[in-house]
Protein backbone atom coordinates (compact mmCIF):
# COMPACT_ATOMS: atom_id res chain seq x y z
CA UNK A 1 -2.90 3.82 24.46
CA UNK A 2 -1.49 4.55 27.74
CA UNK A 3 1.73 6.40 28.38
CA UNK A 4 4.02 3.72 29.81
CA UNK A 5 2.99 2.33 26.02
CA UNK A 6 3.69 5.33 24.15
CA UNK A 7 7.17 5.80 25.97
CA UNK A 8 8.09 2.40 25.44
CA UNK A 9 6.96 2.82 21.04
CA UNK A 10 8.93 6.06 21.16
CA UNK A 11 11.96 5.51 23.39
CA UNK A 12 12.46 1.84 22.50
CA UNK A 13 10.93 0.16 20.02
CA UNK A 14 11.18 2.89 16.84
CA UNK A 15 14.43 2.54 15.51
CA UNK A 16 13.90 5.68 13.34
CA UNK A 17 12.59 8.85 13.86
CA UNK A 18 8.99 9.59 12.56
CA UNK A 19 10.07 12.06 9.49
CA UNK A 20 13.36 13.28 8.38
CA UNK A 21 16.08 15.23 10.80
CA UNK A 22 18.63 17.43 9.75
CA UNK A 23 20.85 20.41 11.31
CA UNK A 24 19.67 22.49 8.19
CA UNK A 25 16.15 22.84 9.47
CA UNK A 26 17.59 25.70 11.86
CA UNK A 27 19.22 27.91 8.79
CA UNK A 28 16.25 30.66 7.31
CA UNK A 29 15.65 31.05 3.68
CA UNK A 30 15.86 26.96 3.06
CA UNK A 31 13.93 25.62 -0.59
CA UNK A 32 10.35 24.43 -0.53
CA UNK A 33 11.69 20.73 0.07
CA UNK A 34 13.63 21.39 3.22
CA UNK A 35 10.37 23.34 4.61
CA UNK A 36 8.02 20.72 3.94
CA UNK A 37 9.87 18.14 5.45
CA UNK A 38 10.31 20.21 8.27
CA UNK A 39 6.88 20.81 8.60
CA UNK A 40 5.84 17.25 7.60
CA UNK A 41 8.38 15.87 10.91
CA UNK A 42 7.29 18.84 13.34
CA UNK A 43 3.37 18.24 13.31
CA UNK A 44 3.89 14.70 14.20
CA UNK A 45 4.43 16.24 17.77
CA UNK A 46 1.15 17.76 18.22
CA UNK A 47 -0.20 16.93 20.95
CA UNK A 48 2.80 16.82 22.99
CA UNK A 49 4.65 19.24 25.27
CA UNK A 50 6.95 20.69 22.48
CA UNK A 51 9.89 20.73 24.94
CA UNK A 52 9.23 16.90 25.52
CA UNK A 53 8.45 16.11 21.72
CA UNK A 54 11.91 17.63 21.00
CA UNK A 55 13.81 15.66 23.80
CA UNK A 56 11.97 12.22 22.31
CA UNK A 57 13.03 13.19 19.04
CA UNK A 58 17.05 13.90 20.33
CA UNK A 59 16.85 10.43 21.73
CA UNK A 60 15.56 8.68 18.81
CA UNK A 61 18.12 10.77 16.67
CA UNK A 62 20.98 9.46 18.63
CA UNK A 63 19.76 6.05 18.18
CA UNK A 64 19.52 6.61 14.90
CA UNK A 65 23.03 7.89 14.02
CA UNK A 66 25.12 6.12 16.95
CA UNK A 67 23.51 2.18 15.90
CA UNK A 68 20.59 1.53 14.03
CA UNK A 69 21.46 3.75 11.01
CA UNK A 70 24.82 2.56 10.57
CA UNK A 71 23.00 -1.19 11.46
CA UNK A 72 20.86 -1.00 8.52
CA UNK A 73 23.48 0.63 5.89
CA UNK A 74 25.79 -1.90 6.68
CA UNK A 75 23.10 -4.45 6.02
CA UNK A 76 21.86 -2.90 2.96
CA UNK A 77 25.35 -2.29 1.32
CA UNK A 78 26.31 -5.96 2.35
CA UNK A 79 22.81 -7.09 0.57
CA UNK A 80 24.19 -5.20 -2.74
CA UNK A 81 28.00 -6.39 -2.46
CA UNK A 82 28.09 -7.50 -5.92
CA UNK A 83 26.36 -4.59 -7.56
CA UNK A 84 27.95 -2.27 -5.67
CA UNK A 85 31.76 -4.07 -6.13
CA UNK A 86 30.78 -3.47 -10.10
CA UNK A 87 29.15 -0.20 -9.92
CA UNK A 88 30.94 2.56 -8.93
CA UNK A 89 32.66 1.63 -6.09
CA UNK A 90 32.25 0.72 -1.68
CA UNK A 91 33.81 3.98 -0.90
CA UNK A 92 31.27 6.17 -3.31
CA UNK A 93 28.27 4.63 -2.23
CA UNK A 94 29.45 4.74 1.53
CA UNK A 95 29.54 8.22 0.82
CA UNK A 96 26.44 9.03 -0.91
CA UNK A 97 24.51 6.66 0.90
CA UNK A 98 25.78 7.23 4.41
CA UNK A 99 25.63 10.60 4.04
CA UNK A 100 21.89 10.55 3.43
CA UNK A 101 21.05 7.59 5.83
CA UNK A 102 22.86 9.82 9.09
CA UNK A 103 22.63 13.63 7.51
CA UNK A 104 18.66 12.96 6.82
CA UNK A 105 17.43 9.72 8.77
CA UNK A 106 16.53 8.10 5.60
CA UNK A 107 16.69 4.21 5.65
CA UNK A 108 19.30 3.08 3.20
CA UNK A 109 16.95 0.31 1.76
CA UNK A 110 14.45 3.29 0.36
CA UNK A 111 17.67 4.94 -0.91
CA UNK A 112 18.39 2.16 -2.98
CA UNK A 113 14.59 1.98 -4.00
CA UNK A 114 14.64 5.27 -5.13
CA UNK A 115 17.84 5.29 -7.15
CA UNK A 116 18.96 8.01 -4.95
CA UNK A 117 22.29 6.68 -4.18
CA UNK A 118 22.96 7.52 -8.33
CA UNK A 119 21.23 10.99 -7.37
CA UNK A 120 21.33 12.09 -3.73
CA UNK A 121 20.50 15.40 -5.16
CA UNK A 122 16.78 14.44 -5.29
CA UNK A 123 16.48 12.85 -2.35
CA UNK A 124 14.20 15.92 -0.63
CA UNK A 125 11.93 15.33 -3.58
CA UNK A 126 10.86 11.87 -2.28
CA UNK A 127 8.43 11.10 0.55
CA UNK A 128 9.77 8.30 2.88
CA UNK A 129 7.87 5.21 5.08
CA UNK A 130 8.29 6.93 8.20
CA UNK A 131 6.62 10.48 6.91
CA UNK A 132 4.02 8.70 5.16
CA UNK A 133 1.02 9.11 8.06
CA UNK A 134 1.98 12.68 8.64
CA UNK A 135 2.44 13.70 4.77
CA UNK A 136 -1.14 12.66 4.21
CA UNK A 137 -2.81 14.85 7.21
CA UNK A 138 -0.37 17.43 5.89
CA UNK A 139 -1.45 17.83 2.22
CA UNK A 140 -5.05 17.16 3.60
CA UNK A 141 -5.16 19.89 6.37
CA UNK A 142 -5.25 23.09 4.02
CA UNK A 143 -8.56 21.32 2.76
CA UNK A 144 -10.16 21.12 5.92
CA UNK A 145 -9.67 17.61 6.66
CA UNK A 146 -12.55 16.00 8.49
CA UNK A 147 -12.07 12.68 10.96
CA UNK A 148 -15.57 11.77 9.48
CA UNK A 149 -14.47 11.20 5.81
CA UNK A 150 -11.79 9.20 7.38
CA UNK A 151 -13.92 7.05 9.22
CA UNK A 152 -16.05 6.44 6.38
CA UNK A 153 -12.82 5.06 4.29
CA UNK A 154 -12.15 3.04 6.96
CA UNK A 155 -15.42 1.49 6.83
CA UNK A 156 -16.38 -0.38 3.93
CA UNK A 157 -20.29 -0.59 4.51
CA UNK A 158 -20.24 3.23 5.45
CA UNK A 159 -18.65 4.21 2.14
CA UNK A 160 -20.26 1.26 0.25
CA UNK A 161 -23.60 3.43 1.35
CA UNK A 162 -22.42 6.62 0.43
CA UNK A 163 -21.12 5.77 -3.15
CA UNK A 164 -24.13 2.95 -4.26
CA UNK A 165 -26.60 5.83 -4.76
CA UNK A 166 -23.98 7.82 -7.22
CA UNK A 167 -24.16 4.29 -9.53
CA UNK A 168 -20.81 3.31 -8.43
CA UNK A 169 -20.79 -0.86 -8.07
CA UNK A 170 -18.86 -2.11 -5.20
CA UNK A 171 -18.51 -5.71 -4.35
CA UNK A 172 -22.02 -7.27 -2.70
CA UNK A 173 -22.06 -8.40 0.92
CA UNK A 174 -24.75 -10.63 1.39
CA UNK A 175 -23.32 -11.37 5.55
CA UNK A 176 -22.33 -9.19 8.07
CA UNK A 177 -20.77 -10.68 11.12
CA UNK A 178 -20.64 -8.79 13.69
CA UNK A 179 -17.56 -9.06 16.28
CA UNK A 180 -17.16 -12.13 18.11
CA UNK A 181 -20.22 -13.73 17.17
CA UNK A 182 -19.07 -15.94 14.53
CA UNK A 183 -21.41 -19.39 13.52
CA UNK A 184 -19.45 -21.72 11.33
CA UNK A 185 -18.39 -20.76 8.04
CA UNK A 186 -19.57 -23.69 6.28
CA UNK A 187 -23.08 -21.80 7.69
CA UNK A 188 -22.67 -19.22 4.90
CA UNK A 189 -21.37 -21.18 2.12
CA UNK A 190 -23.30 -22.42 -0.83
CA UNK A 191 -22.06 -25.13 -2.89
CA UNK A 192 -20.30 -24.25 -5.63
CA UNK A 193 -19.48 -20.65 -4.46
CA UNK A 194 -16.31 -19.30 -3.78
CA UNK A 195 -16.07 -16.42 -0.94
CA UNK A 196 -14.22 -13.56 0.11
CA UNK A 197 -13.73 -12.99 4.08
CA UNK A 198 -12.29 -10.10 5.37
CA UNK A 199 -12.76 -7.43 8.24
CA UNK A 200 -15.08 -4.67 7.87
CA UNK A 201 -12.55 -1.97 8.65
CA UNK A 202 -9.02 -1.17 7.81
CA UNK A 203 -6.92 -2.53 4.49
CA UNK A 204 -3.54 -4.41 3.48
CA UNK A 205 -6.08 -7.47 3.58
CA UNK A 206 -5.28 -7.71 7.17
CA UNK A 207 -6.77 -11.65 7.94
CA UNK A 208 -8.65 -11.74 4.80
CA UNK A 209 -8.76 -15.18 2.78
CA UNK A 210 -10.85 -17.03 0.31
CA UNK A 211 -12.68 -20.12 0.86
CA UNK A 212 -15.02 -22.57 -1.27
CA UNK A 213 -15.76 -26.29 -0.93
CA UNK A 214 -14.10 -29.41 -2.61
CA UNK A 215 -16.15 -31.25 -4.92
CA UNK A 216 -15.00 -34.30 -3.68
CA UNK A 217 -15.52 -33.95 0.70
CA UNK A 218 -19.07 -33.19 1.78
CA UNK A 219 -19.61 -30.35 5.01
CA UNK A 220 -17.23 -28.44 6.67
CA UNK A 221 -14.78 -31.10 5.66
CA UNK A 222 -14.81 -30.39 2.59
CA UNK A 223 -13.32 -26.59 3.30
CA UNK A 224 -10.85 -25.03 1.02
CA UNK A 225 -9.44 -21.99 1.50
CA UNK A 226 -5.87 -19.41 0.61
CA UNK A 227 -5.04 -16.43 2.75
CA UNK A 228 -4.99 -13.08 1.28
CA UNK A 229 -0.96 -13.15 0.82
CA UNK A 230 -0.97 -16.85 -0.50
CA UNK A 231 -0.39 -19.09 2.59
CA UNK A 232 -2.49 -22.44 1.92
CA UNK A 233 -5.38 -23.40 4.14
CA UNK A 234 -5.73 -27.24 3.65
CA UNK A 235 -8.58 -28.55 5.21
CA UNK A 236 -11.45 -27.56 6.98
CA UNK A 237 -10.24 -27.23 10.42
CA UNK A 238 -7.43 -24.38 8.93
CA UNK A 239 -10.18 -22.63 7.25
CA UNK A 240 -12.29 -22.52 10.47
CA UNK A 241 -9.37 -21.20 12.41
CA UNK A 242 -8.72 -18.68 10.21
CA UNK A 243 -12.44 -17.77 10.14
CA UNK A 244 -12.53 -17.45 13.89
CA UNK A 245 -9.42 -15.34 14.08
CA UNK A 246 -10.96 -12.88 11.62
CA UNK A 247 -14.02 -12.81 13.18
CA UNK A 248 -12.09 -11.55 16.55
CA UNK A 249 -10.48 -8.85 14.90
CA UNK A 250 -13.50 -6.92 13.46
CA UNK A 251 -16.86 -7.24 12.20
CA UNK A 252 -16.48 -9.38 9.41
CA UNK A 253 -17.55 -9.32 5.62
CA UNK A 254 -18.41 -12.24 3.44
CA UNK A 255 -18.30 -11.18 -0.19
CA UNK A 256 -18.28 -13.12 -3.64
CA UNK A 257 -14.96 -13.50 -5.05
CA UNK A 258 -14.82 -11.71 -8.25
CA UNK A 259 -14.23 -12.36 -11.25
CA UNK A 260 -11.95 -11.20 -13.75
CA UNK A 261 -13.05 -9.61 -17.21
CA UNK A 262 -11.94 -12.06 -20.04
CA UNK A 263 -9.12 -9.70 -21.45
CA UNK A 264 -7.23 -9.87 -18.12
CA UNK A 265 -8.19 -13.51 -16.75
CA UNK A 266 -5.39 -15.13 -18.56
CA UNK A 267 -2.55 -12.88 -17.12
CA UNK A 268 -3.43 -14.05 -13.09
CA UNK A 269 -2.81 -16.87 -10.89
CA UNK A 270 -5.54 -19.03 -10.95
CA UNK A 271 -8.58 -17.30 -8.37
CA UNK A 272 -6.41 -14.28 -7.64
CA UNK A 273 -8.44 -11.08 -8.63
CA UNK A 274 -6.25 -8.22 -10.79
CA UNK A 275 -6.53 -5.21 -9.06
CA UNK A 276 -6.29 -1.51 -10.48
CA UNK A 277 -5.25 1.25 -8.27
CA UNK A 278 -6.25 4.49 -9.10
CA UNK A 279 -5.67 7.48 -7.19
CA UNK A 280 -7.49 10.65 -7.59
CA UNK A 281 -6.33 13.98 -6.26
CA UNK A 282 -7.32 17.64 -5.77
CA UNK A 283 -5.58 19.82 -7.73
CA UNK A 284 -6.42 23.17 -7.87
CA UNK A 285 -9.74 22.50 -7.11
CA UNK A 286 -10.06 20.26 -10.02
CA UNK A 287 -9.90 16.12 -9.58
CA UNK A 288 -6.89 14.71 -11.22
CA UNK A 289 -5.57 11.06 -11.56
CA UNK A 290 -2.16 11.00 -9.72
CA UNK A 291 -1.62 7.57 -10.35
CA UNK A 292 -2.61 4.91 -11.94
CA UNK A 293 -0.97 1.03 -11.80
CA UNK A 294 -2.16 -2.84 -12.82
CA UNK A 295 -1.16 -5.17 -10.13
CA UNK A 296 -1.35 -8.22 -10.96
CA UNK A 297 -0.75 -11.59 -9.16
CA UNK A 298 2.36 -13.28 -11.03
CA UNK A 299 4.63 -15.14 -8.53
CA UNK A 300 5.70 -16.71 -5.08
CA UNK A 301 8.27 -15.35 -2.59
CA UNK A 302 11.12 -18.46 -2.64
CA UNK A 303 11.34 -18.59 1.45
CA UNK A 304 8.05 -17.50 2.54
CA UNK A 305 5.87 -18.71 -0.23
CA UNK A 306 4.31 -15.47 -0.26
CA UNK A 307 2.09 -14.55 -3.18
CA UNK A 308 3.53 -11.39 -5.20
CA UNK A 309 2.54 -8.61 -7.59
CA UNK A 310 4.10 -7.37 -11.10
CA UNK A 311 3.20 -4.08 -11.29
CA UNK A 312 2.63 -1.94 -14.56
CA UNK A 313 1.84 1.54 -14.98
CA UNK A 314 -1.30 2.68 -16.88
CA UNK A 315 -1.63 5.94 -19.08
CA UNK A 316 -4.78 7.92 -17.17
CA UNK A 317 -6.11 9.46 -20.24
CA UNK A 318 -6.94 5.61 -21.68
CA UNK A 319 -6.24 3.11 -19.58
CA UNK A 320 -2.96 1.37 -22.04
CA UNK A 321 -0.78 -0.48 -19.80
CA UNK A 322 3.07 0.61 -20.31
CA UNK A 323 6.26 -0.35 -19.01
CA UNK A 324 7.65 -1.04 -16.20
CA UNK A 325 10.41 2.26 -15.83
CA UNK A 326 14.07 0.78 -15.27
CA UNK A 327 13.21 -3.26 -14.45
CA UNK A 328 17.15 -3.86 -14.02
CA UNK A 329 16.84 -2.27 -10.98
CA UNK A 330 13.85 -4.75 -9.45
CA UNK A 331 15.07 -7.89 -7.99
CA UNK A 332 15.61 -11.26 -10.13
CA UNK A 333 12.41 -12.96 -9.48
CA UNK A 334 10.14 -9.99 -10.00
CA UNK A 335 12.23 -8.64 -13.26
CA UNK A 336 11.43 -12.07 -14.70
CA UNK A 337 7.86 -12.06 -13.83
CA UNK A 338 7.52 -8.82 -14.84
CA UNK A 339 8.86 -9.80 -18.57
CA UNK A 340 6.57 -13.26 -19.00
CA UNK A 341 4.05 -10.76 -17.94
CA UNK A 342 5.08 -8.45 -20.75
CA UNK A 343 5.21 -10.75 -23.27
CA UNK A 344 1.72 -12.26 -22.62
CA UNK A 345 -0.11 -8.56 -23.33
CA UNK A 346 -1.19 -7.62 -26.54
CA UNK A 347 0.96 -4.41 -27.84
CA UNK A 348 -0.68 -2.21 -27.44
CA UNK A 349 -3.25 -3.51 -24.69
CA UNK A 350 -5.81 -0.94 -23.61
CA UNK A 351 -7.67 -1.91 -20.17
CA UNK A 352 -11.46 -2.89 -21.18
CA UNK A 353 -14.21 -0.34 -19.52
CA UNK A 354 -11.73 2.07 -18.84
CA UNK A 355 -14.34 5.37 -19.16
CA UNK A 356 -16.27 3.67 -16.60
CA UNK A 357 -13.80 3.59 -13.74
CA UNK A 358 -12.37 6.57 -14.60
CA UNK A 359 -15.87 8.50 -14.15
CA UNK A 360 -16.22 6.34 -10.95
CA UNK A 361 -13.18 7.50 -9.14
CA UNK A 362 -13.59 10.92 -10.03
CA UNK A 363 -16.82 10.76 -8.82
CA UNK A 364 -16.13 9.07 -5.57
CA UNK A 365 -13.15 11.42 -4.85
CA UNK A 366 -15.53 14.14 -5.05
CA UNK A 367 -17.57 12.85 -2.22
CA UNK A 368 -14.31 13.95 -0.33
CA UNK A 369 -13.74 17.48 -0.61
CA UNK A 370 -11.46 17.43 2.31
CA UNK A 371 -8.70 14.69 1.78
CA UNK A 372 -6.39 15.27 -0.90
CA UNK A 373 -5.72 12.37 -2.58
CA UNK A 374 -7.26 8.92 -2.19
CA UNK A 375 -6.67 4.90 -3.66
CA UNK A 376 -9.30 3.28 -5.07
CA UNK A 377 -8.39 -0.08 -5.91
CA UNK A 378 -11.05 -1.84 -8.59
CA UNK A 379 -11.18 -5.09 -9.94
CA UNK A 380 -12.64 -5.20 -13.97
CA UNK A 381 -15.35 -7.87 -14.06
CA UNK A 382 -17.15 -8.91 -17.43
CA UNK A 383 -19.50 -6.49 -16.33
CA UNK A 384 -17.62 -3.76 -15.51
CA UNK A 385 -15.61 -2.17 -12.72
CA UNK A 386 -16.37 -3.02 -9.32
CA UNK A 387 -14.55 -0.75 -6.54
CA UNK A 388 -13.13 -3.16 -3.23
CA UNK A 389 -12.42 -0.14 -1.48
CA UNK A 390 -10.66 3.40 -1.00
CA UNK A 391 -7.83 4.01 0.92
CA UNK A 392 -6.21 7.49 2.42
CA UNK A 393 -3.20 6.47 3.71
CA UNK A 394 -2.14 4.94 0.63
CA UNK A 395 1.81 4.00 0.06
CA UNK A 396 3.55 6.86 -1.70
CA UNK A 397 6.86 3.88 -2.89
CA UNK A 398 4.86 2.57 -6.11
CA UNK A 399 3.79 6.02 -7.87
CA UNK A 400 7.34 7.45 -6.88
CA UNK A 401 9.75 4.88 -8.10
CA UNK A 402 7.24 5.40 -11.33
CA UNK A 403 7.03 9.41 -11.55
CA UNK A 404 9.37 10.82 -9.18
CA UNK A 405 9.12 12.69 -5.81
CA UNK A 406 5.98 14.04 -4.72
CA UNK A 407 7.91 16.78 -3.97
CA UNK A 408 9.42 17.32 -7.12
């Protein structure tokens, strides 16, 4: 990335700095929060003349506080008129949440997402979107954190090679594709099979879809296909286009779609795969699980027709699905989803094979000695667990608004 790029990210188009600002980092003898946010925000300017990095951040702190903080709170508080006319008041919340939106540079929406405008004491315990890159590296780093392992997470037929020999399944990929060189899709597909495209690096299903073939329309025609967050492709000629645009992005991957055990095929849309994410962490210098959550495939977005995820947290030690912590906080839609979900699980409901991908994760976060804490996200099959892929940089919102602050 060249500099005229770089200045035009950081003077202009971040509207919040990259970690959390405050006077207080200049007093000595601050807690253990305070420090590691300090030191969390300060190594994002390696790199850079420190003079510079500190002038950047000035800027993007006066943008913060003089417009695009105040922007967003007034947005946010507008967005939660009603609650907040019935709760406990405009002027408190304006308070407590204005107070951490300017005093910390913490984006009132994540406030709210947190609970913290109830407790604004905790609010250093919490790890926010705009740390998130720089937390990672920084609980990694006293590990000796390698670009290689990194690379290989990014790369799904690296780490698929490294973690086949250990006996851990991964999804098949029967075609590799390599950049730009793309032949028809209908090429790969056999009838009656139902596909999974996606890119060979990266995650967040970035251009990923499924495709198959209608009974009813012979060839390429006869294409079917749904993008990875739910947007319809109707015909062949979508399907193709989306195959093409994939194919320009990356090397591309054509997998089986999987299929869901029989315990949890019921609870899904129809041909969405439920997805477990479990991730594993070092702990002093034993593997732990620091997380553990079902997501599964329950509803649309109303405007964008987007397809969206209930969420339930899992006990590590054997795999029994509990509930959600405070759903009157999640909006309408997803609180409702959330309960049909509820009320269509066994009580108790213990995930099938859960020894299995327990042992797997463990074992494939041990292939990593140098990165702290890693996602695997699995899909149970009839079979058994088969892992889509690990993940580093992994969103720290789900297992917080669950346990707490990392830093807690």
């Amino acid at each position: 990335m060249g500099w005229l790029a770089v200045a035009r990210r950081e003077l202009w188009q971040r509207h919040c700095p990259p970690g959390l600002i405050s006077w207080r980092y200049l007093w000595p003898g601050q807690d253990g929060r305070i420090i590691a946010h300090r030191q969390i925000w300060w190594q994002q300017g390696e790199g850079w003349p420190r003079w510079l990095w500190l002038a950047v951040q000035g800027w993007q702190w006066l943008r913060w506080v003089g417009w695009f903080g105040p922007l967003a709170l007034w947005r946010t508080l507008g967005r939660r008129g009603a609650q907040v006319a019935a709760g406990e008041g405009l002027g408190q919340q304006l308070w407590r949440v204005g107070g951490l939106t300017l005093g910390w540079c913490i984006p009132p929406r994540e406030i709210y997402q947190f609970n913290l405008h109830h407790h604004p004491e905790r609010a250093l315990d919490y790890i926010f979107t705009q740390e998130l890159p720089a937390y990672h590296r920084w609980r990694s780093r006293p590990l000796g954190l390698k670009p290689a392992s990194l690379a290989t997470l990014q790369d799904k037929l690296r780490l698929a090679a490294q973690l086949t020999p250990l006996g851990i399944a991964l999804v098949p990929t029967p075609h590799v594709i390599p950049r730009g060189q793309a032949a028809p899709l209908i090429t790969y597909l056999e009838p009656g099979a139902r596909l999974f495209c996606k890119t060979r690096s990266g995650n967040q299903g970035r251009g990923a879809f499924t495709v198959w073939s209608a009974a009813s329309v012979a060839g390429a025609a006869g294409l079917r296909g749904q993008g990875f967050e739910g947007q319809e492709l109707a015909d062949g000629a979508a399907v193709e286009a989306a195959w093409q645009a994939l194919c320009q992005q990356d090397d591309a991957l054509i997998q089986p779609c999987l299929v869901n055990h029989a315990a949890l095929e019921p609870l899904a849309m129809a041909g969405r795969a439920i997805t477990v994410r479990y991730i594993t962490a070092w702990q002093q210098g034993q593997i732990c699980c620091l997380s553990a959550v079902l997501e599964v495939p329950t509803h649309r977005a109303e405007r964008h027709h987007q397809i969206l995820y209930s969420l339930l947290p899992l006990d590590p030690a054997r795999g029994r699905v509990l509930p959600w912590p405070q759903p009157e906080r999640l909006p309408e839609a997803a609180r409702q989803a959330l309960a049909t979900l509820e009320l269509q699980l066994p009580q108790p409901f213990d995930l099938p094979h859960w020894p299995a991908l327990v042992w797997a994760s463990h074992q494939a976060q041990a292939e990593f000695p140098d990165l702290w804490a890693i996602a695997w996200d699995w899909v149970i099959t009839p079979s058994g667990p088969v892992l889509l892929e690990g993940n580093t940089g992994w969103g720290t919102a789900t297992p917080q608004m669950i346990q707490g602050g990392l830093l807690g």
